[in-house]
N, C-alpha and C. Protein backbone atom coordinates (compact mmCIF):
# COMPACT_ATOMS: atom_id res chain seq x y z
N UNK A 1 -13.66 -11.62 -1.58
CA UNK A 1 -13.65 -10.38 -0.82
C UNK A 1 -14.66 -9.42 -1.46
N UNK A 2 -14.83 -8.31 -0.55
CA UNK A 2 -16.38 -7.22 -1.36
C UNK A 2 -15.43 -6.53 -2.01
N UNK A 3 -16.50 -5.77 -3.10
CA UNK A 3 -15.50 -4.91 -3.97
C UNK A 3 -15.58 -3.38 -3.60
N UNK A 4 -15.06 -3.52 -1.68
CA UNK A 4 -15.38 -1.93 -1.80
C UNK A 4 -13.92 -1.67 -1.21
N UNK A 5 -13.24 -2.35 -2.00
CA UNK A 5 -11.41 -1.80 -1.43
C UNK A 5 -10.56 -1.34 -2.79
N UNK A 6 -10.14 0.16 -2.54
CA UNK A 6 -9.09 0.60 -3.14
C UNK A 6 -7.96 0.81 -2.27
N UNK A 7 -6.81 -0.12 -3.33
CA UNK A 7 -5.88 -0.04 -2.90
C UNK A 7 -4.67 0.91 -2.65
N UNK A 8 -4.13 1.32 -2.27
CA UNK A 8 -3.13 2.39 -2.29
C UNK A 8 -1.78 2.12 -1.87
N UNK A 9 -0.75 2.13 -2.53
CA UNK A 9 0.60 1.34 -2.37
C UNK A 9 1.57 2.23 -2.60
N UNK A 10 2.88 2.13 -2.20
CA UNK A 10 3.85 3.13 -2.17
C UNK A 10 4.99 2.36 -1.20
N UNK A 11 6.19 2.94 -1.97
CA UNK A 11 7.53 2.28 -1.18
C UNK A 11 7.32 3.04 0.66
N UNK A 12 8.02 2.44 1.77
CA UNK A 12 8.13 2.96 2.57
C UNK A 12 7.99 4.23 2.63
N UNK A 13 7.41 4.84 3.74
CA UNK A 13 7.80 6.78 3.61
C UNK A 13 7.31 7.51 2.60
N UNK A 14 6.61 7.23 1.60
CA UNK A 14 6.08 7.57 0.50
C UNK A 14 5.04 9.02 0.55
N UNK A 15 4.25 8.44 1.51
CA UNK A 15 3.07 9.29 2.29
C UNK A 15 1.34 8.60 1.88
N UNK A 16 1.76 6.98 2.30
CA UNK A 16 0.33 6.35 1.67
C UNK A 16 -0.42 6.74 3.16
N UNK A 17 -0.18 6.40 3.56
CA UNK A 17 -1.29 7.01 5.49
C UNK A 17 -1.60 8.21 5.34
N UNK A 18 -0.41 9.21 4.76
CA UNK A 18 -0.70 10.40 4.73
C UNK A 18 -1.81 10.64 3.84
N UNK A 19 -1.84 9.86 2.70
CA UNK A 19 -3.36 10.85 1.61
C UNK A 19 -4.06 9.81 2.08
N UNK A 20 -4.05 8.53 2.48
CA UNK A 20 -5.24 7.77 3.31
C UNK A 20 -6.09 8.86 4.20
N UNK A 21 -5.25 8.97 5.25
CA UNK A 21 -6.21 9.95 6.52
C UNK A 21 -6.74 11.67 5.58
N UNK A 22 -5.79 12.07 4.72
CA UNK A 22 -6.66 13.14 4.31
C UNK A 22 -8.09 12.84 3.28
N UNK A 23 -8.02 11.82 2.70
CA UNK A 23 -8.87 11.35 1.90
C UNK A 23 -10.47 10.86 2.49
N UNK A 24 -9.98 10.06 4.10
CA UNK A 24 -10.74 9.86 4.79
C UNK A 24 -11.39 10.77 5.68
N UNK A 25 -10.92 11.96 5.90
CA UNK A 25 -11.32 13.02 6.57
C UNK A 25 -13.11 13.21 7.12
N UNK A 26 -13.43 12.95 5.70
CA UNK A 26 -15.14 13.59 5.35
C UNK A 26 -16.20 11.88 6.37
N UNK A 27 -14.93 10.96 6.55
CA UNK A 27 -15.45 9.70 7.16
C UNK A 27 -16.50 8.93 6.38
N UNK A 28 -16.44 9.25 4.87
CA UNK A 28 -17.33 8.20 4.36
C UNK A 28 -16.70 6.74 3.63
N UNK A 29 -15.36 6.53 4.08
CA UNK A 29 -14.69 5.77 3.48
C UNK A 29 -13.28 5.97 4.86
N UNK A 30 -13.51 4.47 5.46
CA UNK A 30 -12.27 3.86 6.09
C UNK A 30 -10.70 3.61 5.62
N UNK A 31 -9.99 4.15 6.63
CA UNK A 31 -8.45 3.58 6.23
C UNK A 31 -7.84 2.26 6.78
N UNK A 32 -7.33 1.42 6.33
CA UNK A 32 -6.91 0.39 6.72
C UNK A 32 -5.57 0.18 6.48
N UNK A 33 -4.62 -0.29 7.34
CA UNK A 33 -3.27 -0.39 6.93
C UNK A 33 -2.93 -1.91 7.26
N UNK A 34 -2.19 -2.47 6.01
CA UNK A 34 -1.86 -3.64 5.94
C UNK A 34 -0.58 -3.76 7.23
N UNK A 35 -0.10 -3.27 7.88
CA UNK A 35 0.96 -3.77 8.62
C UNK A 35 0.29 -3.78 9.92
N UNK A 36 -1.11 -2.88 9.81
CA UNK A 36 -1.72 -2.99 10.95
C UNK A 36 -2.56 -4.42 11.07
N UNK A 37 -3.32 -4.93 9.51
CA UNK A 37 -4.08 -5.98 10.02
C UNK A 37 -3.08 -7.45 10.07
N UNK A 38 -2.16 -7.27 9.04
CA UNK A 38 -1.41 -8.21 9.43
C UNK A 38 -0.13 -8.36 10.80
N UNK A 39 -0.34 -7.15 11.99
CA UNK A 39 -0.31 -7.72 13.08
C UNK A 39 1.54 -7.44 12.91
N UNK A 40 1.94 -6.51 12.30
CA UNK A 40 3.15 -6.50 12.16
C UNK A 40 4.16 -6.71 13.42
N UNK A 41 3.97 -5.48 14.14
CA UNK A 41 4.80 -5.64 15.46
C UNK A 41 4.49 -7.09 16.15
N UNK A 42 3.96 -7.97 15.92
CA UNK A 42 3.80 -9.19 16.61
C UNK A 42 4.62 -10.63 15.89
N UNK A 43 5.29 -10.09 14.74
CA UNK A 43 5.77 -11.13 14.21
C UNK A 43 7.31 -10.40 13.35
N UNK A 44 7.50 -9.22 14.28
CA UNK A 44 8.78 -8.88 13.96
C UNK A 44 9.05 -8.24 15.11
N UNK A 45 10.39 -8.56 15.60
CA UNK A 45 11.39 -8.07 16.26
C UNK A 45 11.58 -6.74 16.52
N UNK A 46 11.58 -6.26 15.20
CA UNK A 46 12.51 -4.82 15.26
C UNK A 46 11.02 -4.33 14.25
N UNK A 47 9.75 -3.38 14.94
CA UNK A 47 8.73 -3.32 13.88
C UNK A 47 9.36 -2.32 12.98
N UNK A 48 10.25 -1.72 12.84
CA UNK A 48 10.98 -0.55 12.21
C UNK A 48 11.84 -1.60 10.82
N UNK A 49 12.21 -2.73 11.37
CA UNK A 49 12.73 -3.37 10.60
C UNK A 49 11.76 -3.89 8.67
N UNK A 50 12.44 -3.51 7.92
CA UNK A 50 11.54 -3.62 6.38
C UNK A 50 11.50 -4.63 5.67
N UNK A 51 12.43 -5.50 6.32
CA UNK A 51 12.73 -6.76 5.56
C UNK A 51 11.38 -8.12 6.33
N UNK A 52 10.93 -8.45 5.36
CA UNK A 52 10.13 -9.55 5.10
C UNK A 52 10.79 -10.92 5.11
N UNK A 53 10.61 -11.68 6.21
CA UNK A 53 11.01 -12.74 6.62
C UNK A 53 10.09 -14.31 5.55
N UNK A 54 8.92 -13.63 5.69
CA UNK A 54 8.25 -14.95 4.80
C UNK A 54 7.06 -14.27 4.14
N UNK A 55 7.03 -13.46 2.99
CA UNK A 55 6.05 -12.67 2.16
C UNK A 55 4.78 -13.53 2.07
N UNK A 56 4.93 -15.43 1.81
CA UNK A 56 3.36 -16.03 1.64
C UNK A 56 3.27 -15.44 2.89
N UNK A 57 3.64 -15.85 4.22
CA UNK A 57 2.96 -16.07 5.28
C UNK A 57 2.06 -14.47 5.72
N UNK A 58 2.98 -13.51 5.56
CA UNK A 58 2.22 -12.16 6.41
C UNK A 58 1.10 -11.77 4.61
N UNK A 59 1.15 -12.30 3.89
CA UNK A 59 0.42 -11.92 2.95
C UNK A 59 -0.63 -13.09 3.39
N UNK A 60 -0.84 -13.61 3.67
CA UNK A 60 -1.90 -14.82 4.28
C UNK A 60 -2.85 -13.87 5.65
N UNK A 61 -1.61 -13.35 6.49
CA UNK A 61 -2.36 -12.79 7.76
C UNK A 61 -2.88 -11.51 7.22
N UNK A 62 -2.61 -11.15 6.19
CA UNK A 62 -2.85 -9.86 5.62
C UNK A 62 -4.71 -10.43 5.10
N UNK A 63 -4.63 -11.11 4.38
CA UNK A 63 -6.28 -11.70 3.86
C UNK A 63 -7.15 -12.03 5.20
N UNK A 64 -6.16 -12.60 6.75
CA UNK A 64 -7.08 -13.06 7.09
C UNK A 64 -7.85 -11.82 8.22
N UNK A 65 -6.36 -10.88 7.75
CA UNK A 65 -6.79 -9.70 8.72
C UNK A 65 -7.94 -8.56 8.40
N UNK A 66 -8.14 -8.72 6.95
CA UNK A 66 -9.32 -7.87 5.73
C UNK A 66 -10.51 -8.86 6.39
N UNK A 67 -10.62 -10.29 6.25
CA UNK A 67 -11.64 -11.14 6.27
C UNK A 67 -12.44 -10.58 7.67
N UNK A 68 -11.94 -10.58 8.77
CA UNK A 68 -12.17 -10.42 9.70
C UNK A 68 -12.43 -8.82 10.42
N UNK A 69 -12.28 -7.78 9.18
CA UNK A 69 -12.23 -6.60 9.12
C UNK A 69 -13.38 -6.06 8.51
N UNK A 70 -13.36 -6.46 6.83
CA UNK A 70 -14.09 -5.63 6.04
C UNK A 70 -15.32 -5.79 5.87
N UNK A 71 -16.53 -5.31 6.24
CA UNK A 71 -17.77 -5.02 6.29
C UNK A 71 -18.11 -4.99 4.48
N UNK A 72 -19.76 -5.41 4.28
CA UNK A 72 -19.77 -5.43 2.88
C UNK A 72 -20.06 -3.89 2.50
N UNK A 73 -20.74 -2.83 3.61
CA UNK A 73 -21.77 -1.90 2.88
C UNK A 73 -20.50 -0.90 3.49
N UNK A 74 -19.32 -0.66 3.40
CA UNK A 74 -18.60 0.04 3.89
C UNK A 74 -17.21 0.00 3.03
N UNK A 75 -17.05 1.29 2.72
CA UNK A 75 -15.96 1.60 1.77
C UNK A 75 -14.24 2.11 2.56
N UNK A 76 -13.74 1.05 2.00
CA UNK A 76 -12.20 1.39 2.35
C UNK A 76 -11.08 1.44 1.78
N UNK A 77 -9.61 2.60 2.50
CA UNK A 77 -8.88 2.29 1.27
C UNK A 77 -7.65 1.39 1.95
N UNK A 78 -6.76 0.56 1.74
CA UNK A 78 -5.71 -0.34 2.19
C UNK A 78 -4.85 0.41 1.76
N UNK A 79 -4.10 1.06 2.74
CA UNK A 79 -2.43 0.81 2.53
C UNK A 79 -1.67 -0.32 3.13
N UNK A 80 -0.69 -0.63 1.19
CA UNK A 80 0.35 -1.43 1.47
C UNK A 80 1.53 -1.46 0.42
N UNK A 81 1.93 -2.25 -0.09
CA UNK A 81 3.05 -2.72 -0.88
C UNK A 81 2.62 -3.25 -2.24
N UNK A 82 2.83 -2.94 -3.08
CA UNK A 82 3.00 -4.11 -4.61
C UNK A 82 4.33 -4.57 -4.08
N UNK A 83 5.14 -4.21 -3.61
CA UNK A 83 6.48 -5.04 -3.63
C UNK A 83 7.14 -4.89 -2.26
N UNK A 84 7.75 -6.01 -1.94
CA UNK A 84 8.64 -5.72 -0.36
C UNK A 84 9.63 -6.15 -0.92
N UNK A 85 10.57 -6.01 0.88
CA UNK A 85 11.90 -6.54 0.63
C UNK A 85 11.92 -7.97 1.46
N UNK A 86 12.58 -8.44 0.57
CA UNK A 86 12.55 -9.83 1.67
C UNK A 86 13.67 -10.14 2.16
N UNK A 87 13.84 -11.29 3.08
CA UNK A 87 14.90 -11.25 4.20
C UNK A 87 16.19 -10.73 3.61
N UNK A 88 16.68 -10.98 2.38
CA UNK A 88 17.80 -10.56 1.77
C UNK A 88 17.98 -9.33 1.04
N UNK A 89 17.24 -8.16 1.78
CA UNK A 89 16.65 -6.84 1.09
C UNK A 89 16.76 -6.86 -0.43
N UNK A 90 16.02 -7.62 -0.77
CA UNK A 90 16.32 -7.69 -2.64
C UNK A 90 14.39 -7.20 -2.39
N UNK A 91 14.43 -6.75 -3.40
CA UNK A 91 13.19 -6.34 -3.70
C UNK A 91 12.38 -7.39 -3.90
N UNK A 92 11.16 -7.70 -3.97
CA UNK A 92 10.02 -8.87 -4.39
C UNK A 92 9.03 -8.42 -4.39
N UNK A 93 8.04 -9.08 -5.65
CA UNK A 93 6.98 -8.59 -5.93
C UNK A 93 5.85 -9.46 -4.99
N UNK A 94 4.96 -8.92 -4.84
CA UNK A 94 3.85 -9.89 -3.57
C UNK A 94 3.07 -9.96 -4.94
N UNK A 95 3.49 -11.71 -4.50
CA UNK A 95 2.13 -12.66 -5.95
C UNK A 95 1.10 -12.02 -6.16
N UNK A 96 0.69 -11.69 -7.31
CA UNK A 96 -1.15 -11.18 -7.72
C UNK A 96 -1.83 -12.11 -7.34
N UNK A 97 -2.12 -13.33 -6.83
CA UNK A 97 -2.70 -14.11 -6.45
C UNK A 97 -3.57 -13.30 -5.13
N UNK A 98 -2.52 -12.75 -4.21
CA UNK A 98 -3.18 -11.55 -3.27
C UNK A 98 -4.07 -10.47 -3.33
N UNK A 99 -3.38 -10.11 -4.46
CA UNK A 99 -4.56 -9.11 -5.28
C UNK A 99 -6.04 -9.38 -5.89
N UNK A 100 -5.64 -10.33 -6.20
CA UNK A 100 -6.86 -11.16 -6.79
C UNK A 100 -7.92 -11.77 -5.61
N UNK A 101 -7.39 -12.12 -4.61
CA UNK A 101 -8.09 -11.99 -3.42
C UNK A 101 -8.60 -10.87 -2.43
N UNK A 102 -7.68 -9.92 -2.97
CA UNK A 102 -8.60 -8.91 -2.17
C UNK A 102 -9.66 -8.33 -3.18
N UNK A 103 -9.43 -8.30 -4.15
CA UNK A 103 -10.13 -8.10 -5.25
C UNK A 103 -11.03 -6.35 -5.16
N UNK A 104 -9.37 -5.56 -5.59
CA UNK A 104 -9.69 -4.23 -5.29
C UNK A 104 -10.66 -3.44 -6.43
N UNK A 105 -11.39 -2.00 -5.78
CA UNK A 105 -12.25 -2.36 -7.37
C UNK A 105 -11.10 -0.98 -7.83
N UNK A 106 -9.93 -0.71 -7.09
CA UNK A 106 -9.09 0.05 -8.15
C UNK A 106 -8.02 0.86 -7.45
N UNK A 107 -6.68 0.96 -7.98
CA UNK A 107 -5.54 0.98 -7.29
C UNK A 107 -5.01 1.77 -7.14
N UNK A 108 -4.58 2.40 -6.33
CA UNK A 108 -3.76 3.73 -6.40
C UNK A 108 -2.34 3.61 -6.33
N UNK A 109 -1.33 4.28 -6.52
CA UNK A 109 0.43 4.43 -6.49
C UNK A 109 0.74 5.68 -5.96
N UNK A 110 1.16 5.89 -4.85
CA UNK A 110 1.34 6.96 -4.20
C UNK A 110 3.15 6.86 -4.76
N UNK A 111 3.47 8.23 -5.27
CA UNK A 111 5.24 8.15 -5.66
C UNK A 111 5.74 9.54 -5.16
N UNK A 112 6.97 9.45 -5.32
CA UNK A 112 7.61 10.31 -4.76
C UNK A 112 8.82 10.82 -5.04
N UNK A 113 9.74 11.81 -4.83
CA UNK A 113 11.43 11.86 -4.94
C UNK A 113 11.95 11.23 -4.05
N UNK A 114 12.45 10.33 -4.37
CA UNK A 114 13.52 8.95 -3.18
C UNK A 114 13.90 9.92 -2.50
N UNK A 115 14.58 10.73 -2.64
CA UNK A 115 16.19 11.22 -2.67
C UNK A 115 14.96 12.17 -0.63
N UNK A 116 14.32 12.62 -1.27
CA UNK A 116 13.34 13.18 -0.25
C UNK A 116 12.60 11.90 0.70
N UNK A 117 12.38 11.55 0.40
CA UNK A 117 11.83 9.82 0.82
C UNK A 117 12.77 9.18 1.55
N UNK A 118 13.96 9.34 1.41
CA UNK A 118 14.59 8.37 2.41
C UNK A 118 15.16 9.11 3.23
N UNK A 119 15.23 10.68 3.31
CA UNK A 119 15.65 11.55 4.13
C UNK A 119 15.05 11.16 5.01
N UNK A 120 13.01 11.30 4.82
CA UNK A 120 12.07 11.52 5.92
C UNK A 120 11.96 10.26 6.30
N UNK A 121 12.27 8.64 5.94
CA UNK A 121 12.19 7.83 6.76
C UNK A 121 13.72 7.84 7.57
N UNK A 122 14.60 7.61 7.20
CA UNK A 122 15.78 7.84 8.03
C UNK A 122 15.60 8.53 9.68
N UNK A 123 14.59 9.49 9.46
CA UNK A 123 14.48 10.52 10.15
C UNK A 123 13.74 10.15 11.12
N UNK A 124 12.70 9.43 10.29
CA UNK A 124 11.87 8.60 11.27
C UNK A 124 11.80 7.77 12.16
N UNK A 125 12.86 6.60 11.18
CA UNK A 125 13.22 5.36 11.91
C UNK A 125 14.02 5.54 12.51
N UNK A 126 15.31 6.71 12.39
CA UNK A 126 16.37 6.40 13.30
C UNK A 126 17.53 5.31 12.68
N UNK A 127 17.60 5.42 11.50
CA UNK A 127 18.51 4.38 10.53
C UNK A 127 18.43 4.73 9.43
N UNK A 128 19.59 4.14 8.77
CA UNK A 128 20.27 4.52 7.56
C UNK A 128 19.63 3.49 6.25
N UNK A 129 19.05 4.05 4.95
CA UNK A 129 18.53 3.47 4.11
C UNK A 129 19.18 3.82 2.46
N UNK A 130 19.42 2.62 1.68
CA UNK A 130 20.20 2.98 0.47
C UNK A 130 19.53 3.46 -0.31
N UNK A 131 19.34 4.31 -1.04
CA UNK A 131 18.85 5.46 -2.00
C UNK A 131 18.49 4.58 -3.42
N UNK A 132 19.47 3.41 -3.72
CA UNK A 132 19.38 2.60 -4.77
C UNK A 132 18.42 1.73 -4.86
N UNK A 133 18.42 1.41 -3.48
CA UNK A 133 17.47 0.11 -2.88
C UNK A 133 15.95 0.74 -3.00
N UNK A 134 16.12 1.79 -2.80
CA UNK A 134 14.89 2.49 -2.49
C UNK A 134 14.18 3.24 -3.62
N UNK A 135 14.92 3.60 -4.58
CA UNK A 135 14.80 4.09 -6.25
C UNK A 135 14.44 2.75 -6.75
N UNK A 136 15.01 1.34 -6.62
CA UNK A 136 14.53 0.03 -7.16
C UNK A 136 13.34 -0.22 -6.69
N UNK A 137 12.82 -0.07 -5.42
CA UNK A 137 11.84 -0.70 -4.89
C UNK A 137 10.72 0.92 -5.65
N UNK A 138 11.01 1.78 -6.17
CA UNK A 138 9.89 2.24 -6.40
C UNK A 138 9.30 2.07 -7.78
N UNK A 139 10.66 2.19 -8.60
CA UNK A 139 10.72 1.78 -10.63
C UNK A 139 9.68 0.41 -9.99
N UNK A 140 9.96 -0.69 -9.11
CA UNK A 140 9.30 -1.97 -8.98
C UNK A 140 7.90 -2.08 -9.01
N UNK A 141 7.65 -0.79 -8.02
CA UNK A 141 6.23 -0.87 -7.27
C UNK A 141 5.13 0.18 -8.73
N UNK A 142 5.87 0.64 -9.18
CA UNK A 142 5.18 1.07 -10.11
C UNK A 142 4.77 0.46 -11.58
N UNK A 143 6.52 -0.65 -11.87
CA UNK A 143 5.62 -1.71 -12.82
C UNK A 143 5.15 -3.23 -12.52
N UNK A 144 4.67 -3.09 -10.94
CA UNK A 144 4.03 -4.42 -10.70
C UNK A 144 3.04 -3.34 -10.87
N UNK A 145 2.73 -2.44 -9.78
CA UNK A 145 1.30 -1.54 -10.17
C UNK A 145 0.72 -1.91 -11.49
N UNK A 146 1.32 -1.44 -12.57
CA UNK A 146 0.72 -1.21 -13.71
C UNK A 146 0.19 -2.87 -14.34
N UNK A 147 1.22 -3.96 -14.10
CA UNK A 147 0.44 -5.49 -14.45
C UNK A 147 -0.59 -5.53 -13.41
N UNK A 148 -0.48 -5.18 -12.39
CA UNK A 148 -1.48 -5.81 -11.51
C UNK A 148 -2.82 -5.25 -11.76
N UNK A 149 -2.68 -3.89 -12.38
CA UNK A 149 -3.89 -3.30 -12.95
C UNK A 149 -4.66 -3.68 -14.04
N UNK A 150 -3.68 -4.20 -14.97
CA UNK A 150 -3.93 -4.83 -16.14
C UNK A 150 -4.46 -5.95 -16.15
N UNK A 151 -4.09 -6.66 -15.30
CA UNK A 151 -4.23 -8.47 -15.29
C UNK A 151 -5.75 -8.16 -14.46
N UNK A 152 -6.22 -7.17 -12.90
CA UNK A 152 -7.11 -7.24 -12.85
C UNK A 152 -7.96 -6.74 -13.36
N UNK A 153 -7.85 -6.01 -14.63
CA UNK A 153 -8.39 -4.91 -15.43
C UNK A 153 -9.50 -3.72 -14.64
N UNK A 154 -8.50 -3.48 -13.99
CA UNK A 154 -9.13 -2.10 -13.02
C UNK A 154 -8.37 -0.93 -13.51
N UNK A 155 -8.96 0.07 -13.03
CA UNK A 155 -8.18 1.73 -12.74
C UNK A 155 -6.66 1.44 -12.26
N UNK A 156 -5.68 2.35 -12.60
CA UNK A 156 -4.46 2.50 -11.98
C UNK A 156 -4.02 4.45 -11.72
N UNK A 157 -4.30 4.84 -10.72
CA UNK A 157 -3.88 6.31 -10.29
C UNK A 157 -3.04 6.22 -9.82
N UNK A 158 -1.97 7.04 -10.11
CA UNK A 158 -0.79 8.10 -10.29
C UNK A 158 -0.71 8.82 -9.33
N UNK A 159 0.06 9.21 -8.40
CA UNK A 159 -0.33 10.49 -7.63
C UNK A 159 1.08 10.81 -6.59
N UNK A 160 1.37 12.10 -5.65
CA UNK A 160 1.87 12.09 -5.01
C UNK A 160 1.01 12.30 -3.87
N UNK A 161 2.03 12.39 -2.43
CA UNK A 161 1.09 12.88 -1.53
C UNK A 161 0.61 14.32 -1.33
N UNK A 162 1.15 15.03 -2.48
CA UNK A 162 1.00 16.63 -2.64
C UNK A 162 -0.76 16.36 -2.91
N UNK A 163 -0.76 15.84 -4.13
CA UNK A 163 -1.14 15.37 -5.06
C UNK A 163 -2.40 14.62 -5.17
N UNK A 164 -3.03 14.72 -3.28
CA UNK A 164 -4.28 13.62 -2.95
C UNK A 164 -4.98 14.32 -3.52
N UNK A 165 -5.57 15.49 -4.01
CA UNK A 165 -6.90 15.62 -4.87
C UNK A 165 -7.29 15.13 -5.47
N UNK A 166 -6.48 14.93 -6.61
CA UNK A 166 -6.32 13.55 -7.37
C UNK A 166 -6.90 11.86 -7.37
N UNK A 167 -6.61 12.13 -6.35
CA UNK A 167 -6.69 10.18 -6.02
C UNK A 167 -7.97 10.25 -5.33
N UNK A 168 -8.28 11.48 -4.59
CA UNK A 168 -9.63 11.85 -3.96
C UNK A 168 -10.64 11.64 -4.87
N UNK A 169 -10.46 12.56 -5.79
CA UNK A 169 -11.69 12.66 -7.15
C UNK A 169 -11.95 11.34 -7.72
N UNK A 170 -10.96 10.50 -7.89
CA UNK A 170 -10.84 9.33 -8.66
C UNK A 170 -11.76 8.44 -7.29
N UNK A 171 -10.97 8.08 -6.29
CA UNK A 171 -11.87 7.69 -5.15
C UNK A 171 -13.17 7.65 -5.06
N UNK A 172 -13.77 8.98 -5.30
CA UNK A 172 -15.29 9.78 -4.65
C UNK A 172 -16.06 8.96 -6.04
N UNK A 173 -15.30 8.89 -7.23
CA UNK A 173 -16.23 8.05 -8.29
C UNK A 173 -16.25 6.98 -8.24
N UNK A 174 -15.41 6.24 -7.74
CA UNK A 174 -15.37 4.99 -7.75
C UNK A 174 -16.05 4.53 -6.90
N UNK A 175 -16.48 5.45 -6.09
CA UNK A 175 -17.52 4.89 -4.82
C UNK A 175 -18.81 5.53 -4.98
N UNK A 176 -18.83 6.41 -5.97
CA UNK A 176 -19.97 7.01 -6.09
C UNK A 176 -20.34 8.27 -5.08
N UNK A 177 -19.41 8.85 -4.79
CA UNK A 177 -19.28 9.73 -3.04
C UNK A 177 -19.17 10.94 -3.77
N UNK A 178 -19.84 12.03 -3.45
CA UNK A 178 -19.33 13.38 -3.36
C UNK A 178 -18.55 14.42 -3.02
């Protein structure tokens, strides 16, 4: 894959779209959302539904949906997951093997207060979400973040969605953008 993808990950509801589209604003750098290229509503039932039926497989449509997406001279950022839930809402980490294929040149962690986080998806979806489940899946997503940074020895940013200046500045260097 080209190395013009930073990644940006965050439990559900977090606000990764949200500092995506503000980040992208100035249009010199594309947003891409993993549930969009991997075609979500087409291979789930209920697209509201969070649980992951087969993580290789939509992590497969996820590569083949970048392949068929990402331009070399064009900078983008992916929202998605270091970790889902899979069919048995237990948390799971998505293999670095993925990572290593998209081969980001540096990662972002969008975090948040659960307790606020599952208000505003609740709110969203129209359903009820466990606070525990959702405090696990973030402690998760933040120390796969940190191996996955390590193992690919890239950048790892910190941030909320208050908080996109941050991930902006870090962004604009990493691409060399003003």
């Amino acid at each position: 894959m080209a190395k013009n993808i930073v990644f940006i990950g965050g439990i559900h509801g977090v606000g990764k779209s949200t500092v995506c589209q503000n980040i992208c604003v100035k249009g010199d750098i594309k947003h891409l959302s993993a549930s969009d290229l991997l075609k979500w509503v087409e291979i789930n039932t209920d697209p509201k539904n969070k649980k992951v039926k087969d993580i290789e497989d939509t992590q497969q449509r996820l590569l083949r949906g970048l392949n068929e997406t990402v331009q070399m001279n064009t900078n983008y950022l992916l929202d998605g997951h270091f970790c889902l839930f899979n069919n048995h809402a237990e948390v799971s980490r998505i293999p670095i093997s993925l990572f290593r294929s998209i081969s980001p040149v540096m990662l972002c962690l969008v975090t948040g207060n659960v307790a606020d986080i599952k208000n505003n998806i609740e709110q969203r979806d129209n359903r009820q979400y466990d606070l525990d489940l959702l405090t696990q899946m973030q402690v998760e997503e933040i120390q796969h973040a940190t191996f996955i940074a390590s193992d690919l020895g890239i950048k790892l940013i910190l941030g909320t969605k208050e908080d996109f200046k941050h991930i902006q500045e870090s962004i604009n260097a990493i691409f060399n953008l003003k």
